[in-house]
PDB file of N, CA and C in Angstrom:
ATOM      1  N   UNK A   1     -18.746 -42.284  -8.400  1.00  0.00           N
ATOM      2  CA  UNK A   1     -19.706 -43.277  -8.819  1.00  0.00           C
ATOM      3  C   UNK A   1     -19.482 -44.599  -8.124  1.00  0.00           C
ATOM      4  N   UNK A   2     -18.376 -44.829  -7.500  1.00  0.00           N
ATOM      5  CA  UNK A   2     -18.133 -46.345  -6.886  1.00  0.00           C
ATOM      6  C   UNK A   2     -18.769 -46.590  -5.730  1.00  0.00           C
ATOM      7  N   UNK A   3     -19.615 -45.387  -5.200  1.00  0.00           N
ATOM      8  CA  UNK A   3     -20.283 -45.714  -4.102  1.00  0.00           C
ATOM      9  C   UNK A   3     -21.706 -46.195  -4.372  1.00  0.00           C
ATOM     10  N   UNK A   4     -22.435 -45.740  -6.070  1.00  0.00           N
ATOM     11  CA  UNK A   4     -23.482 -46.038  -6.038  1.00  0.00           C
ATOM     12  C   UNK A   4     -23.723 -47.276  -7.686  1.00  0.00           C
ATOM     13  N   UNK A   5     -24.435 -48.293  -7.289  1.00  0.00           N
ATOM     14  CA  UNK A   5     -24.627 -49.322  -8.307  1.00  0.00           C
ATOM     15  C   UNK A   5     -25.790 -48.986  -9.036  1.00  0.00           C
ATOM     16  N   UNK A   6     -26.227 -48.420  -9.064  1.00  0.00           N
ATOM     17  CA  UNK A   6     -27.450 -47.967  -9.921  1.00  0.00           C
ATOM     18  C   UNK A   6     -28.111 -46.589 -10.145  1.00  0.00           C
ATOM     19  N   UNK A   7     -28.169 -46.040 -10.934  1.00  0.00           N
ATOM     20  CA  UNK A   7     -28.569 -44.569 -11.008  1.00  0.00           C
ATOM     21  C   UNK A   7     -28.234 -43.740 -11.339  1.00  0.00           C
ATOM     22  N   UNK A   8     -28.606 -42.618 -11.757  1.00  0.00           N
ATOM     23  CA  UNK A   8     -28.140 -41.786 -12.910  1.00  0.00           C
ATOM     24  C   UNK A   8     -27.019 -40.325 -12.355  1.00  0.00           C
ATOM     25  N   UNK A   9     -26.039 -40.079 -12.756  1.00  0.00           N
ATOM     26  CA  UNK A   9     -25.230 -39.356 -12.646  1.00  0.00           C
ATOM     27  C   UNK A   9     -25.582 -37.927 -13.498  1.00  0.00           C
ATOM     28  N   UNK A  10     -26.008 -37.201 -12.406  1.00  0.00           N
ATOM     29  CA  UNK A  10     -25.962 -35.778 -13.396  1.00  0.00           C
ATOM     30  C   UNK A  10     -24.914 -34.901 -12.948  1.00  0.00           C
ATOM     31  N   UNK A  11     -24.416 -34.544 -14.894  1.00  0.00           N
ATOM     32  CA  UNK A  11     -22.850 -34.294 -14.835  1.00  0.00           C
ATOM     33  C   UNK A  11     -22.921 -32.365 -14.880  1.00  0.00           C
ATOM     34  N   UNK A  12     -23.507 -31.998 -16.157  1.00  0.00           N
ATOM     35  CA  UNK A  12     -23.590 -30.708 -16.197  1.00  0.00           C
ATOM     36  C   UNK A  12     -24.842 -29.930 -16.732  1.00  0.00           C
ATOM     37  N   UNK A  13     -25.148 -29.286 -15.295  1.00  0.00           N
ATOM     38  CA  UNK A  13     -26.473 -28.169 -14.954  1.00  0.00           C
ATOM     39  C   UNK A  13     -26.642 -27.432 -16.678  1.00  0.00           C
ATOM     40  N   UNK A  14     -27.966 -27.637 -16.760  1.00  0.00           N
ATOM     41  CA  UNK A  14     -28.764 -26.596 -18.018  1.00  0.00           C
ATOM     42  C   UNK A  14     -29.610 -25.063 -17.472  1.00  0.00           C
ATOM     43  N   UNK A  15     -30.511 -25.745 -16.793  1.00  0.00           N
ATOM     44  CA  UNK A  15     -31.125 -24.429 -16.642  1.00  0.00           C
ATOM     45  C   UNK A  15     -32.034 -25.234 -14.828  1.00  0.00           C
ATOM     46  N   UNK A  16     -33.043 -24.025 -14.103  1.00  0.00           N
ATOM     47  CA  UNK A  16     -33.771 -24.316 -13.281  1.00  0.00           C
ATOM     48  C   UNK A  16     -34.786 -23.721 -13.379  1.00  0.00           C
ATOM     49  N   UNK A  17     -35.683 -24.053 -12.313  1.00  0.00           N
ATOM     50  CA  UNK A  17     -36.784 -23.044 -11.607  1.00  0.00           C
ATOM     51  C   UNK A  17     -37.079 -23.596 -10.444  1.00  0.00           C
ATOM     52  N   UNK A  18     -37.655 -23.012  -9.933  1.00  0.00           N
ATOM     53  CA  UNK A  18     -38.288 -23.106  -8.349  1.00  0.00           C
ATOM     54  C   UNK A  18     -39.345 -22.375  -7.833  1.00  0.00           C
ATOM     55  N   UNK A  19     -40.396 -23.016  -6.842  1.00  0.00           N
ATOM     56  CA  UNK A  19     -41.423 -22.634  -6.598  1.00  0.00           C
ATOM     57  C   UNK A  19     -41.151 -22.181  -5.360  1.00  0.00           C
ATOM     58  N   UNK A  20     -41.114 -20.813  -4.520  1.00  0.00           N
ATOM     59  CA  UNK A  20     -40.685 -20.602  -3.044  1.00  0.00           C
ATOM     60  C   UNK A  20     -41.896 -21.074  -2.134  1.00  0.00           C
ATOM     61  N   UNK A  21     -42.832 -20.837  -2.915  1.00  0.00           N
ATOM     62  CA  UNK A  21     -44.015 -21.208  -2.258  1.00  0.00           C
ATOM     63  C   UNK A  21     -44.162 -22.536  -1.304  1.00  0.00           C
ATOM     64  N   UNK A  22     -43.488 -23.388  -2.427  1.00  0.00           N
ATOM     65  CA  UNK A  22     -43.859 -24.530  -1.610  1.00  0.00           C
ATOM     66  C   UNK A  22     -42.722 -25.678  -1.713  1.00  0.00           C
ATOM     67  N   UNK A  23     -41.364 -25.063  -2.116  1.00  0.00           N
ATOM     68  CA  UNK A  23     -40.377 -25.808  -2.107  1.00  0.00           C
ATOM     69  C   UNK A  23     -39.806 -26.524  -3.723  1.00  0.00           C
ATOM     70  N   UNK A  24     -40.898 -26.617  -4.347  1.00  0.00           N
ATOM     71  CA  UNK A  24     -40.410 -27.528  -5.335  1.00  0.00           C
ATOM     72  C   UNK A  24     -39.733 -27.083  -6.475  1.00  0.00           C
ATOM     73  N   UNK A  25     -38.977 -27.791  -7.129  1.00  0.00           N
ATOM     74  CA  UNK A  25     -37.704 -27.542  -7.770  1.00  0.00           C
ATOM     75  C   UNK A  25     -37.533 -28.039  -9.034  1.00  0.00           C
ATOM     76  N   UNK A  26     -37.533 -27.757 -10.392  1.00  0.00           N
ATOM     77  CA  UNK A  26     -36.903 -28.489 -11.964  1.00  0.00           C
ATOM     78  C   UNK A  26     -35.864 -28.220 -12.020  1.00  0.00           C
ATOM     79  N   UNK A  27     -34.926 -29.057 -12.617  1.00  0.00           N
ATOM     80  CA  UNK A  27     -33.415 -28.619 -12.764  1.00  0.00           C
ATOM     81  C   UNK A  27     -33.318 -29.702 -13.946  1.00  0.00           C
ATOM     82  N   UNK A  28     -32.745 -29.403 -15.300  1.00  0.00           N
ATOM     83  CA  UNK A  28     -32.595 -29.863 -16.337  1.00  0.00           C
ATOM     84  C   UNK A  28     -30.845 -30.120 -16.530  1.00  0.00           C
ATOM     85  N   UNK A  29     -30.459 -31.152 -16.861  1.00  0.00           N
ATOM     86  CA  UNK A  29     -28.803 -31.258 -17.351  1.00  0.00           C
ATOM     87  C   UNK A  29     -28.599 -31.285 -18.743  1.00  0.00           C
ATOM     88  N   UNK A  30     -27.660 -30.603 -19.430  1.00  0.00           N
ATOM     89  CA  UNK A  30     -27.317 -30.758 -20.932  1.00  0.00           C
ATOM     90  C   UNK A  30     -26.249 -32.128 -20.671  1.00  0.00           C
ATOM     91  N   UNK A  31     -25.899 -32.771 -19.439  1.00  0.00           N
ATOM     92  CA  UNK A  31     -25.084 -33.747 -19.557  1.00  0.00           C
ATOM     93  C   UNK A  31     -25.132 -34.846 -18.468  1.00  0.00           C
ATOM     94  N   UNK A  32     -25.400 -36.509 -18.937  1.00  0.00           N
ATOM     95  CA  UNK A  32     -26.416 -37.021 -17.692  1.00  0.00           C
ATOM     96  C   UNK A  32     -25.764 -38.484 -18.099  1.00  0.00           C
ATOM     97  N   UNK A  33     -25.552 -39.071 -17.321  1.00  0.00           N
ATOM     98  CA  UNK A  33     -25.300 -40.453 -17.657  1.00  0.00           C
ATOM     99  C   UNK A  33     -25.907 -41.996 -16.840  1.00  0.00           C
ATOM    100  N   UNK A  34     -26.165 -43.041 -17.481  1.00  0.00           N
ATOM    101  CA  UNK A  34     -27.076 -44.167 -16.424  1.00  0.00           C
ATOM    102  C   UNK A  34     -26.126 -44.448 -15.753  1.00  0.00           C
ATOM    103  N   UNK A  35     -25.821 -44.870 -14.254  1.00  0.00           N
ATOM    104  CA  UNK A  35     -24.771 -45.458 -13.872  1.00  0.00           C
ATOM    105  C   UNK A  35     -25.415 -47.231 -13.613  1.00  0.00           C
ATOM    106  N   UNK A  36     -25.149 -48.073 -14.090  1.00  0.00           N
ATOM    107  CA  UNK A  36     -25.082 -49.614 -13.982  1.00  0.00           C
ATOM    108  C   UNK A  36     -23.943 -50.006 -13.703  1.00  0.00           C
ATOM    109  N   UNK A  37     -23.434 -50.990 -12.414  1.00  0.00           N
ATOM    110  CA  UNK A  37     -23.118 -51.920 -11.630  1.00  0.00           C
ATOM    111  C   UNK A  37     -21.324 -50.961 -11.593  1.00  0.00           C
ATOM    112  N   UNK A  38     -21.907 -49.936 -10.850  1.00  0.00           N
ATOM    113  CA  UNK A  38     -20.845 -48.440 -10.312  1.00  0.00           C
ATOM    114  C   UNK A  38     -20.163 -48.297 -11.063  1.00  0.00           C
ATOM    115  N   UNK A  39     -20.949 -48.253 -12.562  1.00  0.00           N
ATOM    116  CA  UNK A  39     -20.193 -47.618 -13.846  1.00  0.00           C
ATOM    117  C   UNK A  39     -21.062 -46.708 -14.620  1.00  0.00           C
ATOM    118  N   UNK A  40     -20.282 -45.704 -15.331  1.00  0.00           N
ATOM    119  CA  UNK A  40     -21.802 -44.690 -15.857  1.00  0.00           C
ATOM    120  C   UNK A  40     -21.886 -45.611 -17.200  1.00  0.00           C
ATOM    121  N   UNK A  41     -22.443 -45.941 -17.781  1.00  0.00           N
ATOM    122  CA  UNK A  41     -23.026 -46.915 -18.757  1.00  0.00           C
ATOM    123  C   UNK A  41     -23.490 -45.942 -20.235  1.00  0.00           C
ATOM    124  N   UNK A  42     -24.307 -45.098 -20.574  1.00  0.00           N
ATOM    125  CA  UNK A  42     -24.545 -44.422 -21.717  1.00  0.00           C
ATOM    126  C   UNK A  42     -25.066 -43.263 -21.057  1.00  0.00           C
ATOM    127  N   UNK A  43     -25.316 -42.102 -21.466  1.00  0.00           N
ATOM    128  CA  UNK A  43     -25.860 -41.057 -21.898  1.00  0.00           C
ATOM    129  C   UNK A  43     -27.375 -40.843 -21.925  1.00  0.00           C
ATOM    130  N   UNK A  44     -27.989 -40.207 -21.133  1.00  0.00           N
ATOM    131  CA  UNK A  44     -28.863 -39.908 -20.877  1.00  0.00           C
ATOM    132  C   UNK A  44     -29.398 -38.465 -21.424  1.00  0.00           C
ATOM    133  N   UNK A  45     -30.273 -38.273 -22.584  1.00  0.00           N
ATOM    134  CA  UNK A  45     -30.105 -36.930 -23.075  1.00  0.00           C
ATOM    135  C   UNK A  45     -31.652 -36.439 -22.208  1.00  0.00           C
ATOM    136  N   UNK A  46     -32.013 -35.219 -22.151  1.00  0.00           N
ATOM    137  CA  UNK A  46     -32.972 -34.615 -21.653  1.00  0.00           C
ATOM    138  C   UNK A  46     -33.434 -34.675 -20.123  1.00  0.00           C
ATOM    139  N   UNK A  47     -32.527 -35.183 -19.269  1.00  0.00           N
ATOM    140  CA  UNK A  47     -32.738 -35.603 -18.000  1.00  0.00           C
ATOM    141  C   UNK A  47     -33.128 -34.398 -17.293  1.00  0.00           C
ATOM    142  N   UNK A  48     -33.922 -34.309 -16.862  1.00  0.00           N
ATOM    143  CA  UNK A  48     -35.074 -33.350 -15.649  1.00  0.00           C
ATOM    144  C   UNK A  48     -35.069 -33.790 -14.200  1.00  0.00           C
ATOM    145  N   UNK A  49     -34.254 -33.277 -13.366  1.00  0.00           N
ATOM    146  CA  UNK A  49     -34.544 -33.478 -11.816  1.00  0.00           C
ATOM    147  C   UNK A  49     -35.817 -33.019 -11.071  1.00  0.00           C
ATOM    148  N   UNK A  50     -36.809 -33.167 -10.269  1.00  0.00           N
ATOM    149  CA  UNK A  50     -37.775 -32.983  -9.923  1.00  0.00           C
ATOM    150  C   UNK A  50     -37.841 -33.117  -8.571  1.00  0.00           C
ATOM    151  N   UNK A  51     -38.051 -32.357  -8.028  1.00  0.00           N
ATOM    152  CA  UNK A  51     -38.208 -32.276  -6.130  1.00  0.00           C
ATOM    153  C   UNK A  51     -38.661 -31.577  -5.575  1.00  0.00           C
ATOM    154  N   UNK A  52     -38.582 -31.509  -4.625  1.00  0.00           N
ATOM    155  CA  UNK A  52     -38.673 -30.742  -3.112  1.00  0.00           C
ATOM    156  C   UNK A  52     -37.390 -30.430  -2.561  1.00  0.00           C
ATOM    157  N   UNK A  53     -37.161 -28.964  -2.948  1.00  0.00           N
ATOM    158  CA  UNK A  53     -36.088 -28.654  -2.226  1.00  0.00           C
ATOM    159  C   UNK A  53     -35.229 -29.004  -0.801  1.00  0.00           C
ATOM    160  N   UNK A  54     -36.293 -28.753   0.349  1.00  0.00           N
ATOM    161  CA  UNK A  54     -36.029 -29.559   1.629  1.00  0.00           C
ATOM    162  C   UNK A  54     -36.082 -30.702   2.302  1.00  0.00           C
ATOM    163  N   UNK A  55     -37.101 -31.383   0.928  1.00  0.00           N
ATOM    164  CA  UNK A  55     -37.113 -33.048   0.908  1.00  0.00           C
ATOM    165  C   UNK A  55     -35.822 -33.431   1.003  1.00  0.00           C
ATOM    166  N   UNK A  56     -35.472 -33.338  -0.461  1.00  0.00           N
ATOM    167  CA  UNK A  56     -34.425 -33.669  -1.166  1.00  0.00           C
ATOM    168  C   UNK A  56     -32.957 -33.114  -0.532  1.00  0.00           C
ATOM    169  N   UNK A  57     -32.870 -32.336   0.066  1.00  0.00           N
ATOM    170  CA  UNK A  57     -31.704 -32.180   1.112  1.00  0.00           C
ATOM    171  C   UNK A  57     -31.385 -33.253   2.372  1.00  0.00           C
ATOM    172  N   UNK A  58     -32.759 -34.167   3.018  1.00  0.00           N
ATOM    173  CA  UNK A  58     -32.622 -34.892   3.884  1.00  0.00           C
ATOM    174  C   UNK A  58     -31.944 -35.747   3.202  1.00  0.00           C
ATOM    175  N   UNK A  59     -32.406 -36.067   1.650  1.00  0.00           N
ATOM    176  CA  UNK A  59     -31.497 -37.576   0.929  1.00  0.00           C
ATOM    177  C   UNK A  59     -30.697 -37.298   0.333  1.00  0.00           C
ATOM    178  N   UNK A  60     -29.862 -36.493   0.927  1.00  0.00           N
ATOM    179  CA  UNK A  60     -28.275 -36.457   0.432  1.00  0.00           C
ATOM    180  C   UNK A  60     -27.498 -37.402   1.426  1.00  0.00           C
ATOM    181  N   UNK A  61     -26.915 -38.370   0.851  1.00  0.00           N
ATOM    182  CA  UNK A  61     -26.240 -39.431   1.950  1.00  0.00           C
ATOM    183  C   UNK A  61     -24.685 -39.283   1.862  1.00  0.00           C
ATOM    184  N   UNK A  62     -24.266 -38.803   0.618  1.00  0.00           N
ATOM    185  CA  UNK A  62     -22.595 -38.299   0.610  1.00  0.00           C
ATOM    186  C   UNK A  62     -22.456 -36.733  -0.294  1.00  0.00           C
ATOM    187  N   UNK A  63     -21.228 -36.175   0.483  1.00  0.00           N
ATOM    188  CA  UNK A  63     -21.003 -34.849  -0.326  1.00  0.00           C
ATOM    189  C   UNK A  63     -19.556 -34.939  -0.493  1.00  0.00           C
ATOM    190  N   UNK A  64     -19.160 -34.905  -1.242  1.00  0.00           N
ATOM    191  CA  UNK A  64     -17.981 -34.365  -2.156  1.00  0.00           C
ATOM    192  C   UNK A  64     -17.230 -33.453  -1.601  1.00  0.00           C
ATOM    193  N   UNK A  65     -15.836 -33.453  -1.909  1.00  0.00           N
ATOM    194  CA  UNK A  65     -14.761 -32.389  -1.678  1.00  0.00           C
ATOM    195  C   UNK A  65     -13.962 -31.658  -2.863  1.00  0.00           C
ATOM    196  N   UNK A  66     -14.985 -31.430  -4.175  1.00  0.00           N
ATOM    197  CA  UNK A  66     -14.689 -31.500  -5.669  1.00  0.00           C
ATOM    198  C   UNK A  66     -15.623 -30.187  -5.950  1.00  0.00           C
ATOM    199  N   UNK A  67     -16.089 -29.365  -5.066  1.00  0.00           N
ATOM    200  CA  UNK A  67     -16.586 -27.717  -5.741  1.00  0.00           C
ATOM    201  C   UNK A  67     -15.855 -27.473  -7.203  1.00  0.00           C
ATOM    202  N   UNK A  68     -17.214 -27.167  -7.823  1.00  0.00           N
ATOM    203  CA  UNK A  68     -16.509 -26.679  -8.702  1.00  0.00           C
ATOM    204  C   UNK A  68     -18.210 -25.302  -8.941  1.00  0.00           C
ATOM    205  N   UNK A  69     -17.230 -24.363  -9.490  1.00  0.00           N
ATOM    206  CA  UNK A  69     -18.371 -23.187  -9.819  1.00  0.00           C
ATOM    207  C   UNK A  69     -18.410 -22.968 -11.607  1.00  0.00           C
ATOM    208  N   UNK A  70     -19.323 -22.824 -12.480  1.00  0.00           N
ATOM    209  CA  UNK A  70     -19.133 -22.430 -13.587  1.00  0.00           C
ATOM    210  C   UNK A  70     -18.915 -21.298 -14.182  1.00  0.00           C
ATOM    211  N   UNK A  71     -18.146 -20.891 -15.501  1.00  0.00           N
ATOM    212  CA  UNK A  71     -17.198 -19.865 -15.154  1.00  0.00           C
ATOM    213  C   UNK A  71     -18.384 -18.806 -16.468  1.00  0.00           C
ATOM    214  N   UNK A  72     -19.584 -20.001 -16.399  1.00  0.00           N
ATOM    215  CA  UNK A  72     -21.011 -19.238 -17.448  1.00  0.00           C
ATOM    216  C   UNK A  72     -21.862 -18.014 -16.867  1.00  0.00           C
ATOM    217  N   UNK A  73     -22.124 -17.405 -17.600  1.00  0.00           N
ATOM    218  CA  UNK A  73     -23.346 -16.106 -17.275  1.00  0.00           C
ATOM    219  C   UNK A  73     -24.622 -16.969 -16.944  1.00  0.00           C
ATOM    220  N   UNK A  74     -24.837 -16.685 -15.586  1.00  0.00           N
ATOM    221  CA  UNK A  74     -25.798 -17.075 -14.882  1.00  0.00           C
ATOM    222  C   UNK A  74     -26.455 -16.054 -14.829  1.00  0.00           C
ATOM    223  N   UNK A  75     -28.457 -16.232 -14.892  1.00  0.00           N
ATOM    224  CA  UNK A  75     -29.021 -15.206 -13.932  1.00  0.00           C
ATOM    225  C   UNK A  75     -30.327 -15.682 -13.888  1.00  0.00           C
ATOM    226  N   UNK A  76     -31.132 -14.958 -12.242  1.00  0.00           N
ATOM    227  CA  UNK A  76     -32.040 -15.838 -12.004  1.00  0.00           C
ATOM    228  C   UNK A  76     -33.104 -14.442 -12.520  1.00  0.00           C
ATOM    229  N   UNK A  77     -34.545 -14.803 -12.068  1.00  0.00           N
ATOM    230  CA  UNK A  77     -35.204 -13.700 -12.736  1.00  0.00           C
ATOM    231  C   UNK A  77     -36.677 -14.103 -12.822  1.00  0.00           C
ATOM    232  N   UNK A  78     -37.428 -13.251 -12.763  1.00  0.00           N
ATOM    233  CA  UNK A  78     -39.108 -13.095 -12.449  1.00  0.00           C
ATOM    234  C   UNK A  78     -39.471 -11.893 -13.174  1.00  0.00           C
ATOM    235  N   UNK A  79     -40.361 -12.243 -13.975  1.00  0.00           N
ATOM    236  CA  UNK A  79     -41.287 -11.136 -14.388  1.00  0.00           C
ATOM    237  C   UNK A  79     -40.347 -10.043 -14.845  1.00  0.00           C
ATOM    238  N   UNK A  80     -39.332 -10.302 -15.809  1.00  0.00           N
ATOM    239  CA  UNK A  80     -38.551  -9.125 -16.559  1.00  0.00           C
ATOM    240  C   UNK A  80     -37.164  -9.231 -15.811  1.00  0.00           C
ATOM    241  N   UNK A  81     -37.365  -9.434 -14.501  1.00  0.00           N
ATOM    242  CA  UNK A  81     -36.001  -8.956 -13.410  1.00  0.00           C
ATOM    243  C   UNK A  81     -35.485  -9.887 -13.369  1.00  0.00           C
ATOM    244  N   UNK A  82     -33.906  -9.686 -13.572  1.00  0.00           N
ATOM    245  CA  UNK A  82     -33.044 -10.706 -13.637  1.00  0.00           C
ATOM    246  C   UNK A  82     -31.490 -10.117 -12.976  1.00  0.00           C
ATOM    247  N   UNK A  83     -31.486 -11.150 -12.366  1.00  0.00           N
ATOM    248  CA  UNK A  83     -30.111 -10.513 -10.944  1.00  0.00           C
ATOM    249  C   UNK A  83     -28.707 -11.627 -11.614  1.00  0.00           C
ATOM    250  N   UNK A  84     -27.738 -11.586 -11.642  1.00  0.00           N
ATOM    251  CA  UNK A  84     -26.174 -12.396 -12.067  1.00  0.00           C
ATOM    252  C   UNK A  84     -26.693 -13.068 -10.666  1.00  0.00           C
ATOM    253  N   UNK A  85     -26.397 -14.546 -11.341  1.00  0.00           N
ATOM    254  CA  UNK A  85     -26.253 -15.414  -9.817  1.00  0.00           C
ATOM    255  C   UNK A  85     -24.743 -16.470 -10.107  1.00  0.00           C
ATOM    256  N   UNK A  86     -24.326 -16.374  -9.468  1.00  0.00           N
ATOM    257  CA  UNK A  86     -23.325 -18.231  -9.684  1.00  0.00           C
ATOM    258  C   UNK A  86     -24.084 -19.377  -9.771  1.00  0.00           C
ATOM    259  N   UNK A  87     -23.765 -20.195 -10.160  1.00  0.00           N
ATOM    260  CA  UNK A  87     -24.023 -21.475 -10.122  1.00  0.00           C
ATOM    261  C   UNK A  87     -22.449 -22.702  -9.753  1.00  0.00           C
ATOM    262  N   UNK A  88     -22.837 -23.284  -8.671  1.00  0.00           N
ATOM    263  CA  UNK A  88     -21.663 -24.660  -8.245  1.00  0.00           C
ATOM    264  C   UNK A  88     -22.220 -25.208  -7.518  1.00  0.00           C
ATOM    265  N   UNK A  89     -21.406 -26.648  -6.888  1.00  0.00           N
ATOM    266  CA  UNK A  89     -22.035 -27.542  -6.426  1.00  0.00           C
ATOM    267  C   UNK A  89     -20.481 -28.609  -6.343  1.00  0.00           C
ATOM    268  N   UNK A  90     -20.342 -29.319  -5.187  1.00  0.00           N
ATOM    269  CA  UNK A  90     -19.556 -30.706  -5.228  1.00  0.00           C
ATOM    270  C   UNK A  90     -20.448 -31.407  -5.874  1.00  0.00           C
ATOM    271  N   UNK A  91     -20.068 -32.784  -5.760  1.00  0.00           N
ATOM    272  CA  UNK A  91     -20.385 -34.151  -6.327  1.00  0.00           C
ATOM    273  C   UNK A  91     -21.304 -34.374  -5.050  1.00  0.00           C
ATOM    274  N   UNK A  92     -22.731 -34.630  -5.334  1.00  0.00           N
ATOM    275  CA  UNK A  92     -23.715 -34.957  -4.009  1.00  0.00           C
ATOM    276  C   UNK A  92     -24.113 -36.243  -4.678  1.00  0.00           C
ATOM    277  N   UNK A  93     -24.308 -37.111  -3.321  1.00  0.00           N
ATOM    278  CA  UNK A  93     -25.008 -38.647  -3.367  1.00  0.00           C
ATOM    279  C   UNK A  93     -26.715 -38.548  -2.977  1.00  0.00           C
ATOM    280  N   UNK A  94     -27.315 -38.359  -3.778  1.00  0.00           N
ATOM    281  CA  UNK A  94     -29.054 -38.148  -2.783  1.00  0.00           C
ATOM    282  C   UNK A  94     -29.556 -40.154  -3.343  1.00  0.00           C
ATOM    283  N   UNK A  95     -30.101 -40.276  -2.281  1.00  0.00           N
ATOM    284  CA  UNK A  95     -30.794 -41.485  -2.124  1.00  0.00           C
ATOM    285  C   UNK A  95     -32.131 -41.760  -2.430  1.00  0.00           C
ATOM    286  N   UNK A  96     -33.145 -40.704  -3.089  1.00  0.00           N
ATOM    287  CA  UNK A  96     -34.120 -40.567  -3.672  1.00  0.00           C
ATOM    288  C   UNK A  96     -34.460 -39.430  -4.248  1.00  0.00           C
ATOM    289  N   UNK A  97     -34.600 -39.564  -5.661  1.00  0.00           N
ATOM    290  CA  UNK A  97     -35.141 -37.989  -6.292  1.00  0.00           C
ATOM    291  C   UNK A  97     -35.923 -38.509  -7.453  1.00  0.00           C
ATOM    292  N   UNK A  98     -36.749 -37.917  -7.842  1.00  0.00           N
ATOM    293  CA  UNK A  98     -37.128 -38.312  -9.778  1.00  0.00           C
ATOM    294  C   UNK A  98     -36.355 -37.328 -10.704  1.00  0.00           C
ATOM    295  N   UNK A  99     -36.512 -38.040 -11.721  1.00  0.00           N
ATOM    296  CA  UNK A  99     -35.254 -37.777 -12.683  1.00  0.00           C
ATOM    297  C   UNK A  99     -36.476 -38.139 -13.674  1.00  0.00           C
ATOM    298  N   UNK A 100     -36.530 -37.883 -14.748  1.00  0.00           N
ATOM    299  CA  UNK A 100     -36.934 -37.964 -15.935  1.00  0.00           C
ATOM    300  C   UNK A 100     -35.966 -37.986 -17.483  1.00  0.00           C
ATOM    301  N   UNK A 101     -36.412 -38.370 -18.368  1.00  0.00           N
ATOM    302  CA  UNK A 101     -35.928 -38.640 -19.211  1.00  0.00           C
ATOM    303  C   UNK A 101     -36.686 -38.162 -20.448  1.00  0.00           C
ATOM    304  N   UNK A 102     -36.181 -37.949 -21.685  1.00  0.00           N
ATOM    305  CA  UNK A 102     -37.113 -37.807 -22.819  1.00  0.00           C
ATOM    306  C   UNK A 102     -36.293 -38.730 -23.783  1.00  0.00           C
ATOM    307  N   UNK A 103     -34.676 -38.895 -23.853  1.00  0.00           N
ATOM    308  CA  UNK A 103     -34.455 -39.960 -24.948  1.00  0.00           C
ATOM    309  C   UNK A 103     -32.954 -40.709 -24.021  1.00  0.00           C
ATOM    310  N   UNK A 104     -33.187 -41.777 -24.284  1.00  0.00           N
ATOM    311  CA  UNK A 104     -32.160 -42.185 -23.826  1.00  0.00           C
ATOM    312  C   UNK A 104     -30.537 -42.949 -25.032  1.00  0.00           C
ATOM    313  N   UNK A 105     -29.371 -42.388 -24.808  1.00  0.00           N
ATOM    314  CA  UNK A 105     -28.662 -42.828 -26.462  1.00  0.00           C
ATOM    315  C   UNK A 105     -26.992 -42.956 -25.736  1.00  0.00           C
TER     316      UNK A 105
END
């Protein structure tokens, strides 16, 4: 967080979807925090990421050396079919995304 003064830190992945069609992406966190003046500040409940998959890859400006994978039953799935997937990720810096909110506490 000391690299960025404003903006929201999403800590831990809920659920997704994705459109292949045309790139775009929801990704929901059960755990989200505001960051104000490169500190996370309160809790952000219901936070929704919103993008463009290949957009949103150009505005990644820092990546992390902190992988971590979750050790949860993942699986992705269409129309009944559902395949075990992993889910991980380092600590990424993106420089523009929407984020949404439903309560903030």
């Amino acid at each position: 967080m000391g690299s960025a003064r404003r903006g929201i830190y999403l800590r831990v992945f809920g659920d997704g979807k994705e459109a292949i069609s045309n790139g775009e992406v929801l990704c929901s966190f059960t755990e989200a925090h505001r960051i104000e003046g490169e500190r996370a500040r309160w809790s952000v409940k219901g936070a929704k990421l919103f993008g463009n998959g290949p957009e949103t890859l150009r505005e990644v400006t820092m990546l992390g050396h902190d992988l971590a994978v979750s050790e949860g039953f993942w699986t992705c799935g269409k129309d009944g079919q559902n395949i075990p997937v992993g889910v991980g990720c380092p600590t990424v810096k993106i420089a523009k995304i929407t984020v949404s909110r439903t309560e903030i506490g």
